[in-house]
PDB file of N, CA and C in Angstrom:
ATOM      1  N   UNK A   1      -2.626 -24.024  86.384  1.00  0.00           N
ATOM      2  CA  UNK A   1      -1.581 -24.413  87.275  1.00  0.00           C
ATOM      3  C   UNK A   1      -2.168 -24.501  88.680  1.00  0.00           C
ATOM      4  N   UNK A   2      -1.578 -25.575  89.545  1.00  0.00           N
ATOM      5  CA  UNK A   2      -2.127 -25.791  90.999  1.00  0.00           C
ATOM      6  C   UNK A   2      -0.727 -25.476  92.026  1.00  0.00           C
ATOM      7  N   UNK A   3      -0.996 -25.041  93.361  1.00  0.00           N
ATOM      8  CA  UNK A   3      -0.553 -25.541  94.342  1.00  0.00           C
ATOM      9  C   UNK A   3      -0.793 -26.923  95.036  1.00  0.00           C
ATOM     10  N   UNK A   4       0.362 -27.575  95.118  1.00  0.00           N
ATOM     11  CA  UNK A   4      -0.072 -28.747  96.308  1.00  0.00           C
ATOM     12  C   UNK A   4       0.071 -28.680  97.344  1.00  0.00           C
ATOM     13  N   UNK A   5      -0.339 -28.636  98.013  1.00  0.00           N
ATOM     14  CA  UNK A   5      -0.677 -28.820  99.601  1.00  0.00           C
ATOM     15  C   UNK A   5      -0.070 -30.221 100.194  1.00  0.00           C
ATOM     16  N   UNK A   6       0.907 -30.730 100.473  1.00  0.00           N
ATOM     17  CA  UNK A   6       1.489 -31.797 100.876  1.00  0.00           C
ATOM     18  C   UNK A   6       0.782 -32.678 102.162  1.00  0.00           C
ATOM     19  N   UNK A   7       0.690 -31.812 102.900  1.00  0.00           N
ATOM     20  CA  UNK A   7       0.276 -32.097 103.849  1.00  0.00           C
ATOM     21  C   UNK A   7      -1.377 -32.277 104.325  1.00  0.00           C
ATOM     22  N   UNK A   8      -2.319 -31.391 103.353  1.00  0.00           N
ATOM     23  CA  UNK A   8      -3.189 -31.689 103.840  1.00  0.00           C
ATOM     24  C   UNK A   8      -4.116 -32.522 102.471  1.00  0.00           C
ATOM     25  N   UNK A   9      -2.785 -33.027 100.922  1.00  0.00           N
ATOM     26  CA  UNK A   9      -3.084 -33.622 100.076  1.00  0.00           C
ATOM     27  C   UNK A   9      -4.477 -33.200  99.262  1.00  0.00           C
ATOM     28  N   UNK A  10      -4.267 -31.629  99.177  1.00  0.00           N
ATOM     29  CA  UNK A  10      -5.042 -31.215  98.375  1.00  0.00           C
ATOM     30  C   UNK A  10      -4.333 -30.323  97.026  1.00  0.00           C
ATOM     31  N   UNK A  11      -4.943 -29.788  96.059  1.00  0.00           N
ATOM     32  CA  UNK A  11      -4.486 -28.800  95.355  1.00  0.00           C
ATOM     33  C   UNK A  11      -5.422 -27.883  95.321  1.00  0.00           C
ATOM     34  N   UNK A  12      -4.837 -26.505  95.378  1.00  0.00           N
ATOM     35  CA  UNK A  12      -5.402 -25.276  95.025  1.00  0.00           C
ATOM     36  C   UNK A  12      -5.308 -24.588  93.465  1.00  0.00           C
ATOM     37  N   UNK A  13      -6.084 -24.110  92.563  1.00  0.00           N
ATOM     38  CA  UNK A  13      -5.736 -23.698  91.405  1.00  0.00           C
ATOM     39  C   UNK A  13      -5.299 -22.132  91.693  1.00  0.00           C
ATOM     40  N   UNK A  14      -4.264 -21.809  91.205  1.00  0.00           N
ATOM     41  CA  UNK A  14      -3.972 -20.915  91.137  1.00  0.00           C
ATOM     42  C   UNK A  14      -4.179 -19.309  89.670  1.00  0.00           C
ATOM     43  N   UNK A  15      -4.286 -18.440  90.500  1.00  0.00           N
ATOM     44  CA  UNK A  15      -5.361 -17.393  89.570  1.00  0.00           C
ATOM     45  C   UNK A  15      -4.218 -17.319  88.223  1.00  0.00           C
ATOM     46  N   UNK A  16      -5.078 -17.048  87.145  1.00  0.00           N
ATOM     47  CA  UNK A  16      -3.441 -16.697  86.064  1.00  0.00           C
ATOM     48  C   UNK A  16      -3.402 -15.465  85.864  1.00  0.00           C
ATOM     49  N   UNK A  17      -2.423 -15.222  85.534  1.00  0.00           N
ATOM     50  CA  UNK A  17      -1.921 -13.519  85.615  1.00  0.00           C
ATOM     51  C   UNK A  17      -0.497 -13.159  84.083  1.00  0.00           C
ATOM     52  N   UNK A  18      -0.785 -12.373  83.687  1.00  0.00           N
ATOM     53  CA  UNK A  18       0.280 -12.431  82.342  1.00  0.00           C
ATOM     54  C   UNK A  18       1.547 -11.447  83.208  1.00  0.00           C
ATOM     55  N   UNK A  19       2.598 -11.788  82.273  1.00  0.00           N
ATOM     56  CA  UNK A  19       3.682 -10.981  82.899  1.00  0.00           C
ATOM     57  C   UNK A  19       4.106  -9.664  82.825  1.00  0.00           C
ATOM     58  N   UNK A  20       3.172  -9.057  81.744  1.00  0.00           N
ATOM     59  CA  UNK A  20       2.979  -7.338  82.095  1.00  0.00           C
ATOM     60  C   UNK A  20       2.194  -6.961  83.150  1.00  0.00           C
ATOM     61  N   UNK A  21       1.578  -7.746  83.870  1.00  0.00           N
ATOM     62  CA  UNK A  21       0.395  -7.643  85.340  1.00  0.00           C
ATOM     63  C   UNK A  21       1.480  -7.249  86.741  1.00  0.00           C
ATOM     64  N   UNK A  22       3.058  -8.823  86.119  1.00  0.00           N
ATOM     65  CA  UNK A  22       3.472  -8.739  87.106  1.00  0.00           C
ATOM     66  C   UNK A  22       4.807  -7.643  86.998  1.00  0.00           C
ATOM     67  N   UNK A  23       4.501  -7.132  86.197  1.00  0.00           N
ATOM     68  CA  UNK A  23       5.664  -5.950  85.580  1.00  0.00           C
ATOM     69  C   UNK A  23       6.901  -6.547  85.281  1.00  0.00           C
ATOM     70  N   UNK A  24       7.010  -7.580  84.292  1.00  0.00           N
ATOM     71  CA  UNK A  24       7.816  -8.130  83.932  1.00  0.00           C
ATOM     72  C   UNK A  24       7.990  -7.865  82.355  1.00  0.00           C
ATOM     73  N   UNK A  25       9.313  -8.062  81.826  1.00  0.00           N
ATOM     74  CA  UNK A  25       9.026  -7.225  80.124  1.00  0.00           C
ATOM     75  C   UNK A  25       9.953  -8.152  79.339  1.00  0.00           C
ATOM     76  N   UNK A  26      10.076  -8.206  78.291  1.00  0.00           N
ATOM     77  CA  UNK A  26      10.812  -8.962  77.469  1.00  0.00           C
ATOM     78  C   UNK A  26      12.202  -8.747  77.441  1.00  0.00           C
ATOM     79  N   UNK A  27      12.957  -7.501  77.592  1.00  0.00           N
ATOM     80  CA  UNK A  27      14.315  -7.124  77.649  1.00  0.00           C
ATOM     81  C   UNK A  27      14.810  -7.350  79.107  1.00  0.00           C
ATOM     82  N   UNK A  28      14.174  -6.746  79.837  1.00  0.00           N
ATOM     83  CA  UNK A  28      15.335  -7.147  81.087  1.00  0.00           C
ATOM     84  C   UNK A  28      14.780  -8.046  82.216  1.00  0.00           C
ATOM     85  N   UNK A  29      13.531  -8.622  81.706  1.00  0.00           N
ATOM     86  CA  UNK A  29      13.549 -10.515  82.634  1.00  0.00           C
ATOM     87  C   UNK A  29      13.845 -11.265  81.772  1.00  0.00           C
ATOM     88  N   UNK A  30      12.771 -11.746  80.739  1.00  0.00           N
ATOM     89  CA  UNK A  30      12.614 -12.615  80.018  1.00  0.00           C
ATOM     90  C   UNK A  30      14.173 -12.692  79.586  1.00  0.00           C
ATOM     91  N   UNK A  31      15.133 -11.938  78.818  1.00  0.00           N
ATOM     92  CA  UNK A  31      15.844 -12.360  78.287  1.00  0.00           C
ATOM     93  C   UNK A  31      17.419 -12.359  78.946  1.00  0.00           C
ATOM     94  N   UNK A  32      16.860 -11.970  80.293  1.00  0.00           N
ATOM     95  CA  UNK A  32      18.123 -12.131  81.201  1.00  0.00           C
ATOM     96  C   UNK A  32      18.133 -13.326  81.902  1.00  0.00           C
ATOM     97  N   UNK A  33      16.957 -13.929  82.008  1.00  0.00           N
ATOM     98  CA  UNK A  33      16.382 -14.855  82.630  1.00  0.00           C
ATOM     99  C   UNK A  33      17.209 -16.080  81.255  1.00  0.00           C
ATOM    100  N   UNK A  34      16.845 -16.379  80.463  1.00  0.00           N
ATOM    101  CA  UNK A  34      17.324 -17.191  79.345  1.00  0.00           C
ATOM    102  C   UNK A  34      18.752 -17.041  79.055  1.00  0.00           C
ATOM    103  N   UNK A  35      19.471 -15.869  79.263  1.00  0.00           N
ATOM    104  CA  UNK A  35      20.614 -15.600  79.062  1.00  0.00           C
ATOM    105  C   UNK A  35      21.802 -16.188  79.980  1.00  0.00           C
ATOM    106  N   UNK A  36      20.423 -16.208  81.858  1.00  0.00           N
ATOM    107  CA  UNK A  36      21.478 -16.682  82.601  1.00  0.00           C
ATOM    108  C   UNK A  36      21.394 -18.335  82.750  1.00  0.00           C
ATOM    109  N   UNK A  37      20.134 -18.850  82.051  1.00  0.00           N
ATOM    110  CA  UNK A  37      20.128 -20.345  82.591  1.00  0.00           C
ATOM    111  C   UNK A  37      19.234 -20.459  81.130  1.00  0.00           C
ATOM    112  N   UNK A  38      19.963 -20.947  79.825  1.00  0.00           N
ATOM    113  CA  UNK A  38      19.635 -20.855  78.678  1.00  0.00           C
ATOM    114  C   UNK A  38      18.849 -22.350  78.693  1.00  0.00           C
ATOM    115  N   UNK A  39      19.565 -23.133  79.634  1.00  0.00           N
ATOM    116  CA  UNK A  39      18.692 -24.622  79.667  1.00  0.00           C
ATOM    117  C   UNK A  39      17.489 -24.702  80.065  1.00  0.00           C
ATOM    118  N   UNK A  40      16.702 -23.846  79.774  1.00  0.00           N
ATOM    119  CA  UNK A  40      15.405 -23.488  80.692  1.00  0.00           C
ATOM    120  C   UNK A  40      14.677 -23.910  79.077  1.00  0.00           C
ATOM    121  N   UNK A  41      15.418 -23.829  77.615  1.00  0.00           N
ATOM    122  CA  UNK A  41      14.400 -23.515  76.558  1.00  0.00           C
ATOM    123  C   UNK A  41      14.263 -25.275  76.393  1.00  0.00           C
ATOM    124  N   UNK A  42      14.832 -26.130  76.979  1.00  0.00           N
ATOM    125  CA  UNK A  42      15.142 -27.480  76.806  1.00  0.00           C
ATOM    126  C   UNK A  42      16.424 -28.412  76.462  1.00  0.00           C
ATOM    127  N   UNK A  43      17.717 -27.481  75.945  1.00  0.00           N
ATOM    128  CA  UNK A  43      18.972 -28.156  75.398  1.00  0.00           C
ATOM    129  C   UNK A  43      19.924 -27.320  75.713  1.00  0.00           C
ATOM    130  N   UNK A  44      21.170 -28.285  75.953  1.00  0.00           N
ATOM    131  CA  UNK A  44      22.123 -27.248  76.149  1.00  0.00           C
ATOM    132  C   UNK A  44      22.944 -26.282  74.968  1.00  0.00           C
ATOM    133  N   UNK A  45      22.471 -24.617  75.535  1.00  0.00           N
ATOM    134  CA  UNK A  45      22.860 -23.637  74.511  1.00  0.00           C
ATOM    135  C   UNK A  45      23.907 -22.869  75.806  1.00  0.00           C
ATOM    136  N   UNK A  46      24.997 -22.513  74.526  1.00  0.00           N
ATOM    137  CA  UNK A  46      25.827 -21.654  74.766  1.00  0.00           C
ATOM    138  C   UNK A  46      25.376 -20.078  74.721  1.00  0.00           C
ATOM    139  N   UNK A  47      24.941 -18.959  75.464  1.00  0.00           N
ATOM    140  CA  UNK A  47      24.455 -17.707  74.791  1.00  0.00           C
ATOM    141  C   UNK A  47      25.936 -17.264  74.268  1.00  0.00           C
ATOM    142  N   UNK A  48      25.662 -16.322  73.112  1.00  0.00           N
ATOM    143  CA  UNK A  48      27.253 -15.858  72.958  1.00  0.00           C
ATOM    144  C   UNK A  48      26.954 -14.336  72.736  1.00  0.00           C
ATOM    145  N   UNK A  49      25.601 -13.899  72.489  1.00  0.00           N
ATOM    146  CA  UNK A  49      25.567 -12.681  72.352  1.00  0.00           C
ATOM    147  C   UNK A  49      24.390 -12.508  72.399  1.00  0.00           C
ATOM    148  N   UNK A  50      23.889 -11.374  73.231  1.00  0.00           N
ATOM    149  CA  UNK A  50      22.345 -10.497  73.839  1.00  0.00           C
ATOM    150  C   UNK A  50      22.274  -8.984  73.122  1.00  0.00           C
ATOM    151  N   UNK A  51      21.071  -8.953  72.511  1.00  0.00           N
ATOM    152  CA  UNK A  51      21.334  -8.225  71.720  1.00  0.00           C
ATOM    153  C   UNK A  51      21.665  -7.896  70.051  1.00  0.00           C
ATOM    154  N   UNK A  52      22.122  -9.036  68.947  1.00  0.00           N
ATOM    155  CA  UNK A  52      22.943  -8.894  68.654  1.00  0.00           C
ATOM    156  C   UNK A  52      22.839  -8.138  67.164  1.00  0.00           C
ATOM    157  N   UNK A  53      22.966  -7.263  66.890  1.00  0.00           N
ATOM    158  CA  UNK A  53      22.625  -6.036  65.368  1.00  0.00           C
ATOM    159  C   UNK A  53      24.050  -6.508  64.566  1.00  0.00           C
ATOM    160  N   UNK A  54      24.731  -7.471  64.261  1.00  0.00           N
ATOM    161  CA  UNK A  54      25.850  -6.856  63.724  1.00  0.00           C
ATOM    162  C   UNK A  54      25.387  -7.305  62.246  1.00  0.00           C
ATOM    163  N   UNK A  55      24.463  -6.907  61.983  1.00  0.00           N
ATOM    164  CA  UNK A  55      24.155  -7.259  60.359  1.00  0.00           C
ATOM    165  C   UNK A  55      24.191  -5.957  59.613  1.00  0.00           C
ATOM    166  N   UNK A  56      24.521  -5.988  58.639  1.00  0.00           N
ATOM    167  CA  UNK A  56      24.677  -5.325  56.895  1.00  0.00           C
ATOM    168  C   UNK A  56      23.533  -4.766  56.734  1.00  0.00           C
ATOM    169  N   UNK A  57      23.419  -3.463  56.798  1.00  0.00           N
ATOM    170  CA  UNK A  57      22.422  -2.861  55.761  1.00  0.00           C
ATOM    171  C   UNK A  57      21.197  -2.792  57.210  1.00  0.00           C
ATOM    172  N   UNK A  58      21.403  -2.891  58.042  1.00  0.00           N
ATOM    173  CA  UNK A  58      20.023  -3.032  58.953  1.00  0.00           C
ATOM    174  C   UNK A  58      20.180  -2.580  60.317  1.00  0.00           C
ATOM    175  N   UNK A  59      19.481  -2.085  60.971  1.00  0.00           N
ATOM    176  CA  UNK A  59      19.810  -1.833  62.476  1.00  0.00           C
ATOM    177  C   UNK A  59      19.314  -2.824  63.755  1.00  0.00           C
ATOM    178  N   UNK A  60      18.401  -3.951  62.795  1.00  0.00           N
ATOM    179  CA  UNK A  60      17.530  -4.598  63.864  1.00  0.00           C
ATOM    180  C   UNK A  60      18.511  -5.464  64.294  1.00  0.00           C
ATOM    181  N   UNK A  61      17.943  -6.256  65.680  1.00  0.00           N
ATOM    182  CA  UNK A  61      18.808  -6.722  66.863  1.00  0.00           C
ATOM    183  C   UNK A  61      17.898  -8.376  67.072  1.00  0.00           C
ATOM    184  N   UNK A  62      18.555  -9.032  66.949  1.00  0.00           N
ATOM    185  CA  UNK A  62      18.383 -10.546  67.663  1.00  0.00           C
ATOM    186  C   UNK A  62      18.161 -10.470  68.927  1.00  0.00           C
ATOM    187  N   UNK A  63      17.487 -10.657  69.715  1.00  0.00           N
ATOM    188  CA  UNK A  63      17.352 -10.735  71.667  1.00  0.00           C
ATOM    189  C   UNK A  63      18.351 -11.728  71.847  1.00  0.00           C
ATOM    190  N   UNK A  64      18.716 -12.971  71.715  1.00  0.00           N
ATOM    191  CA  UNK A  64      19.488 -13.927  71.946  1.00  0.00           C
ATOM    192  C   UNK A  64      20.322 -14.830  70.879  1.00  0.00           C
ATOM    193  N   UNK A  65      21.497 -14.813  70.754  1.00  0.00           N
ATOM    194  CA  UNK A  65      22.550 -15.559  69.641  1.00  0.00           C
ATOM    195  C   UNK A  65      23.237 -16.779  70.600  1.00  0.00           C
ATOM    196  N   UNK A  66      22.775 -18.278  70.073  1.00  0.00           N
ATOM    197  CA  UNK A  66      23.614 -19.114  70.971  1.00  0.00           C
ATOM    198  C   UNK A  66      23.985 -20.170  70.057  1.00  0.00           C
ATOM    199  N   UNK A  67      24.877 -20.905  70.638  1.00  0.00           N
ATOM    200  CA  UNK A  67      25.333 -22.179  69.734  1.00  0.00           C
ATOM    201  C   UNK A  67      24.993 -23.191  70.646  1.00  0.00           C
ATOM    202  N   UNK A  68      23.896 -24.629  69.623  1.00  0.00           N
ATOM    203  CA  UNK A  68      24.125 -26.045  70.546  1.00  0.00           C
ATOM    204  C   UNK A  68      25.423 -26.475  70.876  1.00  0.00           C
ATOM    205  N   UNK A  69      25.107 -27.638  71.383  1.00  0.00           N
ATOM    206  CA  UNK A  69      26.159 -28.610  71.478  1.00  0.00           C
ATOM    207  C   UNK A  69      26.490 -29.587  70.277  1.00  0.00           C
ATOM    208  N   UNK A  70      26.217 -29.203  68.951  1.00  0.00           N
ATOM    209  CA  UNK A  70      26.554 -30.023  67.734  1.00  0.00           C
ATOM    210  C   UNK A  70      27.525 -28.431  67.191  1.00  0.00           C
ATOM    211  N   UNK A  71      27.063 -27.280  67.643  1.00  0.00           N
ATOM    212  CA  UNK A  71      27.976 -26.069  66.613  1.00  0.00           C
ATOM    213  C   UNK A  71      26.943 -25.326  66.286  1.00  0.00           C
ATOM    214  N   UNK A  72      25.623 -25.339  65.792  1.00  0.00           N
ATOM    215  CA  UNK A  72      25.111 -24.593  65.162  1.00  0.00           C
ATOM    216  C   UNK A  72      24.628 -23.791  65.754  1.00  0.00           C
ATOM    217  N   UNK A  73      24.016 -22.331  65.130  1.00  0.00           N
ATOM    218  CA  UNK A  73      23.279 -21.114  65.568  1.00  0.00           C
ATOM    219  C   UNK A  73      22.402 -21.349  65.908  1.00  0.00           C
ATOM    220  N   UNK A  74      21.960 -21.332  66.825  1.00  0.00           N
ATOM    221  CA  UNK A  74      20.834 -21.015  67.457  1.00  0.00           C
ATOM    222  C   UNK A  74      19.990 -19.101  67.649  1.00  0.00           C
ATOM    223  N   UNK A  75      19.098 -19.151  67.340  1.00  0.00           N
ATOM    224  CA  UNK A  75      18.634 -17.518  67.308  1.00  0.00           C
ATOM    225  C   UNK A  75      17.771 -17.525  68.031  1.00  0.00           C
ATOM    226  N   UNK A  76      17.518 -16.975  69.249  1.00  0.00           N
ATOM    227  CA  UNK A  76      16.470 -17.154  70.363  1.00  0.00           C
ATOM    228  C   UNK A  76      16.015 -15.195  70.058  1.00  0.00           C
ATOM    229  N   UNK A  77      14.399 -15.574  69.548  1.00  0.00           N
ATOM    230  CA  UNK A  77      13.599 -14.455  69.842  1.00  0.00           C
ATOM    231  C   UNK A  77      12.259 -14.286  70.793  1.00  0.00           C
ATOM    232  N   UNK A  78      12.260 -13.498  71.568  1.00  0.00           N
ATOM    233  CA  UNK A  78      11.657 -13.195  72.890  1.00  0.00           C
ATOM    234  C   UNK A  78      10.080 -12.406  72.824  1.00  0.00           C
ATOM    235  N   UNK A  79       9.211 -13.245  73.398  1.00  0.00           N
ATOM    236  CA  UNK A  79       8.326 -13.273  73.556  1.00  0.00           C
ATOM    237  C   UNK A  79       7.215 -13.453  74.563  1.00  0.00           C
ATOM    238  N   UNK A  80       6.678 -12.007  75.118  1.00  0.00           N
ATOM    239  CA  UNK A  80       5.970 -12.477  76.821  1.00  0.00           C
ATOM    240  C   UNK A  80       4.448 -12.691  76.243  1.00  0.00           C
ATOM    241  N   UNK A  81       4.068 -12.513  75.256  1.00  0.00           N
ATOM    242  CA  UNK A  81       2.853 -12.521  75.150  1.00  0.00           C
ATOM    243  C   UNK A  81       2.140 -12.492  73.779  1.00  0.00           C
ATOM    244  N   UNK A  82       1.577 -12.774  73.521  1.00  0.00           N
ATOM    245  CA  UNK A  82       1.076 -12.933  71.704  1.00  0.00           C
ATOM    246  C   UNK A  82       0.571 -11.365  71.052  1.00  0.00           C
ATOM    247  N   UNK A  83       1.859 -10.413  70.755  1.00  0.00           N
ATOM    248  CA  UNK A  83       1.716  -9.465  70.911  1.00  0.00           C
ATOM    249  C   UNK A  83       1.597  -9.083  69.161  1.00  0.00           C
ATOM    250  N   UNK A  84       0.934  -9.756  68.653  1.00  0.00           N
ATOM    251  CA  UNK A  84       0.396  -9.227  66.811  1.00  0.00           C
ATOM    252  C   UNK A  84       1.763  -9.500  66.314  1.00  0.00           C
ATOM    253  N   UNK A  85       2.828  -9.608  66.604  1.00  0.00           N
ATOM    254  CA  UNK A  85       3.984  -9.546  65.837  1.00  0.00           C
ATOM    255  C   UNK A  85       4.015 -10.683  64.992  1.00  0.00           C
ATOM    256  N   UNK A  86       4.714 -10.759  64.074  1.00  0.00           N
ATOM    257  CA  UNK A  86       5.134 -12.464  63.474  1.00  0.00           C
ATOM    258  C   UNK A  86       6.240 -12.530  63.468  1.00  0.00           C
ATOM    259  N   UNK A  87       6.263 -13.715  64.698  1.00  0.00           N
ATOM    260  CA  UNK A  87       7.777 -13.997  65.154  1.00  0.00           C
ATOM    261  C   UNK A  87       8.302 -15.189  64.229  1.00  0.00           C
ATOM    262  N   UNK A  88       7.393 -15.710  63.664  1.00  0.00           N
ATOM    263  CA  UNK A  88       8.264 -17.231  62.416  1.00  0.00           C
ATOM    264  C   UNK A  88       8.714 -16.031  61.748  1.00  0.00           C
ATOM    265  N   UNK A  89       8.469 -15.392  61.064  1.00  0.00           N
ATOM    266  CA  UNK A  89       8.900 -14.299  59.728  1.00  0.00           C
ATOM    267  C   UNK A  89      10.107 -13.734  60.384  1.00  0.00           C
ATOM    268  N   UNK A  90       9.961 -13.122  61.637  1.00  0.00           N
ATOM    269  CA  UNK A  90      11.168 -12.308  62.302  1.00  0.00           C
ATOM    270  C   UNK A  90      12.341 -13.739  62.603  1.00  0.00           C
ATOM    271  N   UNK A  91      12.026 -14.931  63.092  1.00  0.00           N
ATOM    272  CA  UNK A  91      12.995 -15.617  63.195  1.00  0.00           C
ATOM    273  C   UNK A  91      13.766 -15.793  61.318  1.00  0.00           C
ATOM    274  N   UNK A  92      12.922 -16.084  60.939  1.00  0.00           N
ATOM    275  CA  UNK A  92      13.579 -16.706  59.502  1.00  0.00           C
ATOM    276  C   UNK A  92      14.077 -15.426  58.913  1.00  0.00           C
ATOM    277  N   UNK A  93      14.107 -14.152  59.281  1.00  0.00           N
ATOM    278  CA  UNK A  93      14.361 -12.828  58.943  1.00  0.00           C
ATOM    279  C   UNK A  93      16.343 -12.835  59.512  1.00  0.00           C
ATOM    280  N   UNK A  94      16.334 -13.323  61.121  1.00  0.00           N
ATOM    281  CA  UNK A  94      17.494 -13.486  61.218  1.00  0.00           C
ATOM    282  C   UNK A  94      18.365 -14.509  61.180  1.00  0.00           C
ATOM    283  N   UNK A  95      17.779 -15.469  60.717  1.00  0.00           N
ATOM    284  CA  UNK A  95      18.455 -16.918  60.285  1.00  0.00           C
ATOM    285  C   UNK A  95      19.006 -16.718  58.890  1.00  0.00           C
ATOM    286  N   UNK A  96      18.125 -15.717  58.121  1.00  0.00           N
ATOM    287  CA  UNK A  96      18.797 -15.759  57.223  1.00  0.00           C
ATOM    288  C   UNK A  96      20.040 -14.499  56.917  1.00  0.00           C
ATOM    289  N   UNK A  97      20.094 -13.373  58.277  1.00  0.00           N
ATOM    290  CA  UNK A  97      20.845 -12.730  57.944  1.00  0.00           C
ATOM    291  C   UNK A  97      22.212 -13.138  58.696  1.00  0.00           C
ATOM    292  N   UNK A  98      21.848 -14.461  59.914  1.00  0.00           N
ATOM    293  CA  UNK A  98      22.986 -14.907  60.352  1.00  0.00           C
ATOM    294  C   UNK A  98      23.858 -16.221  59.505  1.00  0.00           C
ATOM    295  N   UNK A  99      22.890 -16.315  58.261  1.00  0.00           N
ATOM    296  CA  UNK A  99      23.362 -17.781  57.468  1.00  0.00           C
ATOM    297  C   UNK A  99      24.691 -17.602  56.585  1.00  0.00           C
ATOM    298  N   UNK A 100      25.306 -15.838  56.421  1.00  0.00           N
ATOM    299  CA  UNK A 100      26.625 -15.945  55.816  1.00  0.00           C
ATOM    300  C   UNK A 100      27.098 -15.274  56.799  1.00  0.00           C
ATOM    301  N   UNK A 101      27.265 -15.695  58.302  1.00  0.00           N
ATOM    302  CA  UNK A 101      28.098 -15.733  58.952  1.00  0.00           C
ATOM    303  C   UNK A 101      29.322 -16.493  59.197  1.00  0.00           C
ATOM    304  N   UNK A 102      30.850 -16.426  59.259  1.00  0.00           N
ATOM    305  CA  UNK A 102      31.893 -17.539  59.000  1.00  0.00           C
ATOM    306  C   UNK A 102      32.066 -18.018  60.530  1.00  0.00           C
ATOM    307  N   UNK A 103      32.946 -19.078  60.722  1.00  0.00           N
ATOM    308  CA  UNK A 103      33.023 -19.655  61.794  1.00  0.00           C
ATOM    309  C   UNK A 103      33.900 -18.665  62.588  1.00  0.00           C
ATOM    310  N   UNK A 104      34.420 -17.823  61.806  1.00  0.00           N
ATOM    311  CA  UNK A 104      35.859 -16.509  62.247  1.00  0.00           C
ATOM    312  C   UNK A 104      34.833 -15.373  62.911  1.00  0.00           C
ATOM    313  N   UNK A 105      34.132 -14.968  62.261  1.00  0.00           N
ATOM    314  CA  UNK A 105      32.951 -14.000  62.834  1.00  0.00           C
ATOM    315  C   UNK A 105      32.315 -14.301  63.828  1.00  0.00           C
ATOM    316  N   UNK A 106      31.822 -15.498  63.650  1.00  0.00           N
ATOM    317  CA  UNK A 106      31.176 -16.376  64.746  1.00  0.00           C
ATOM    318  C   UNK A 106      31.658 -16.051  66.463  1.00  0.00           C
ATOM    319  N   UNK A 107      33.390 -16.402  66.466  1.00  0.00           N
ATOM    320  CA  UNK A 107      33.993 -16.673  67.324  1.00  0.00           C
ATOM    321  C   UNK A 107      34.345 -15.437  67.686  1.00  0.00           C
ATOM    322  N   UNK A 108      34.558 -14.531  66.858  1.00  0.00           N
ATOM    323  CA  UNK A 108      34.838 -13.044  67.046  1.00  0.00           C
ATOM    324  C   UNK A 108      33.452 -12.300  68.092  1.00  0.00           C
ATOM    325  N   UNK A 109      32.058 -12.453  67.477  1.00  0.00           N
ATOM    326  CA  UNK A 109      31.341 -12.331  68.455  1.00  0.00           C
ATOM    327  C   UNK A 109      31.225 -13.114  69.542  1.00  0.00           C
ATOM    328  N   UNK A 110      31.292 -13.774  69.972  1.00  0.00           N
ATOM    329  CA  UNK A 110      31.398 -14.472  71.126  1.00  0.00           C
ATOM    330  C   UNK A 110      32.731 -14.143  72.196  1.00  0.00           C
ATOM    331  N   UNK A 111      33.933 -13.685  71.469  1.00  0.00           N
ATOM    332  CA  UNK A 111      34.504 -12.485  72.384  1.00  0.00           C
ATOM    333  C   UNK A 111      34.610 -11.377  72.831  1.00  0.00           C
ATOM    334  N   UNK A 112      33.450 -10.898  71.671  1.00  0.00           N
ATOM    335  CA  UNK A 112      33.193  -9.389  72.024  1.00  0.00           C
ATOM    336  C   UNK A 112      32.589  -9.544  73.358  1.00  0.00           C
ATOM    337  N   UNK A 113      31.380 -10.502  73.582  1.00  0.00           N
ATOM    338  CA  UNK A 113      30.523 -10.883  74.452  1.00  0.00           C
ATOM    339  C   UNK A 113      31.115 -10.968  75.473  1.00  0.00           C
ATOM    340  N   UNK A 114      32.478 -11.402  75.519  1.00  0.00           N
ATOM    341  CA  UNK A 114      33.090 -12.277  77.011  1.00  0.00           C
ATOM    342  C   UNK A 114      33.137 -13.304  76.826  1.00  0.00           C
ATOM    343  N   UNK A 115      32.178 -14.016  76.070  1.00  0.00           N
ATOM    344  CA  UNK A 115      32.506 -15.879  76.081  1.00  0.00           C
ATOM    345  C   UNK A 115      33.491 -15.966  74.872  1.00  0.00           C
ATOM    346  N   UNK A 116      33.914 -17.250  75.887  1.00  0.00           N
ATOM    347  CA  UNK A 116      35.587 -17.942  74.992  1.00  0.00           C
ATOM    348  C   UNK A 116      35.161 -19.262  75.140  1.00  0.00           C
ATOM    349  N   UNK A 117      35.631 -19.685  74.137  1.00  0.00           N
ATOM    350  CA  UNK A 117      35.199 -21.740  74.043  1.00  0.00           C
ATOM    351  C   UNK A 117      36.702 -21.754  74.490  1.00  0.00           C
TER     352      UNK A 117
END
């Protein structure tokens, strides 16, 4: 990544730095950051729930639950850095525990949240 210099029509490269350097963490930037301006991942998403455990049999938690603009789930999992985990396995882990979710449940979380369509 560069700075431009407008004025004197140069660029500077700028040093890179990861976001545990800049004490930044996955729970309370990264996913507050996405939560408050979700159009940042490229499309417009609704967040409807941060956080979200309400699954059967399990205690683990989704970082982000949103719906496009066609209806469907969207499952946003959070990531500052290539940290050994396997996040395809963990996504398809909660896609499939959000796939017998009803449109009644759906909407039910999304008021727990505060958001109302």
């Amino acid at each position: 990544m560069f700075r431009i210099n407008h004025a004197s029509n140069r660029i500077t490269k700028l040093q890179e730095v990861s976001f545990s350097e800049l004490g930044f963490t996955e729970r309370h930037h990264l996913q507050e950051w996405l939560a408050n301006q979700p159009d940042a991942l490229g499309e417009e998403l609704l967040i409807i729930q941060k956080e979200f455990d309400g699954f059967d049999d399990t205690r683990e938690r989704l970082d982000l639950l949103a719906i496009d603009k066609n209806g469907s789930l969207v499952i946003i999992e959070n990531k500052l850095d290539d940290s050994g985990k396997d996040v395809v396995w963990q996504a398809l882990k909660y896609a499939s525990y959000c796939s017998t979710l009803s449109k009644s449940q759906i909407a039910g979380i999304s008021q727990v949240s505060g958001m109302r369509f």
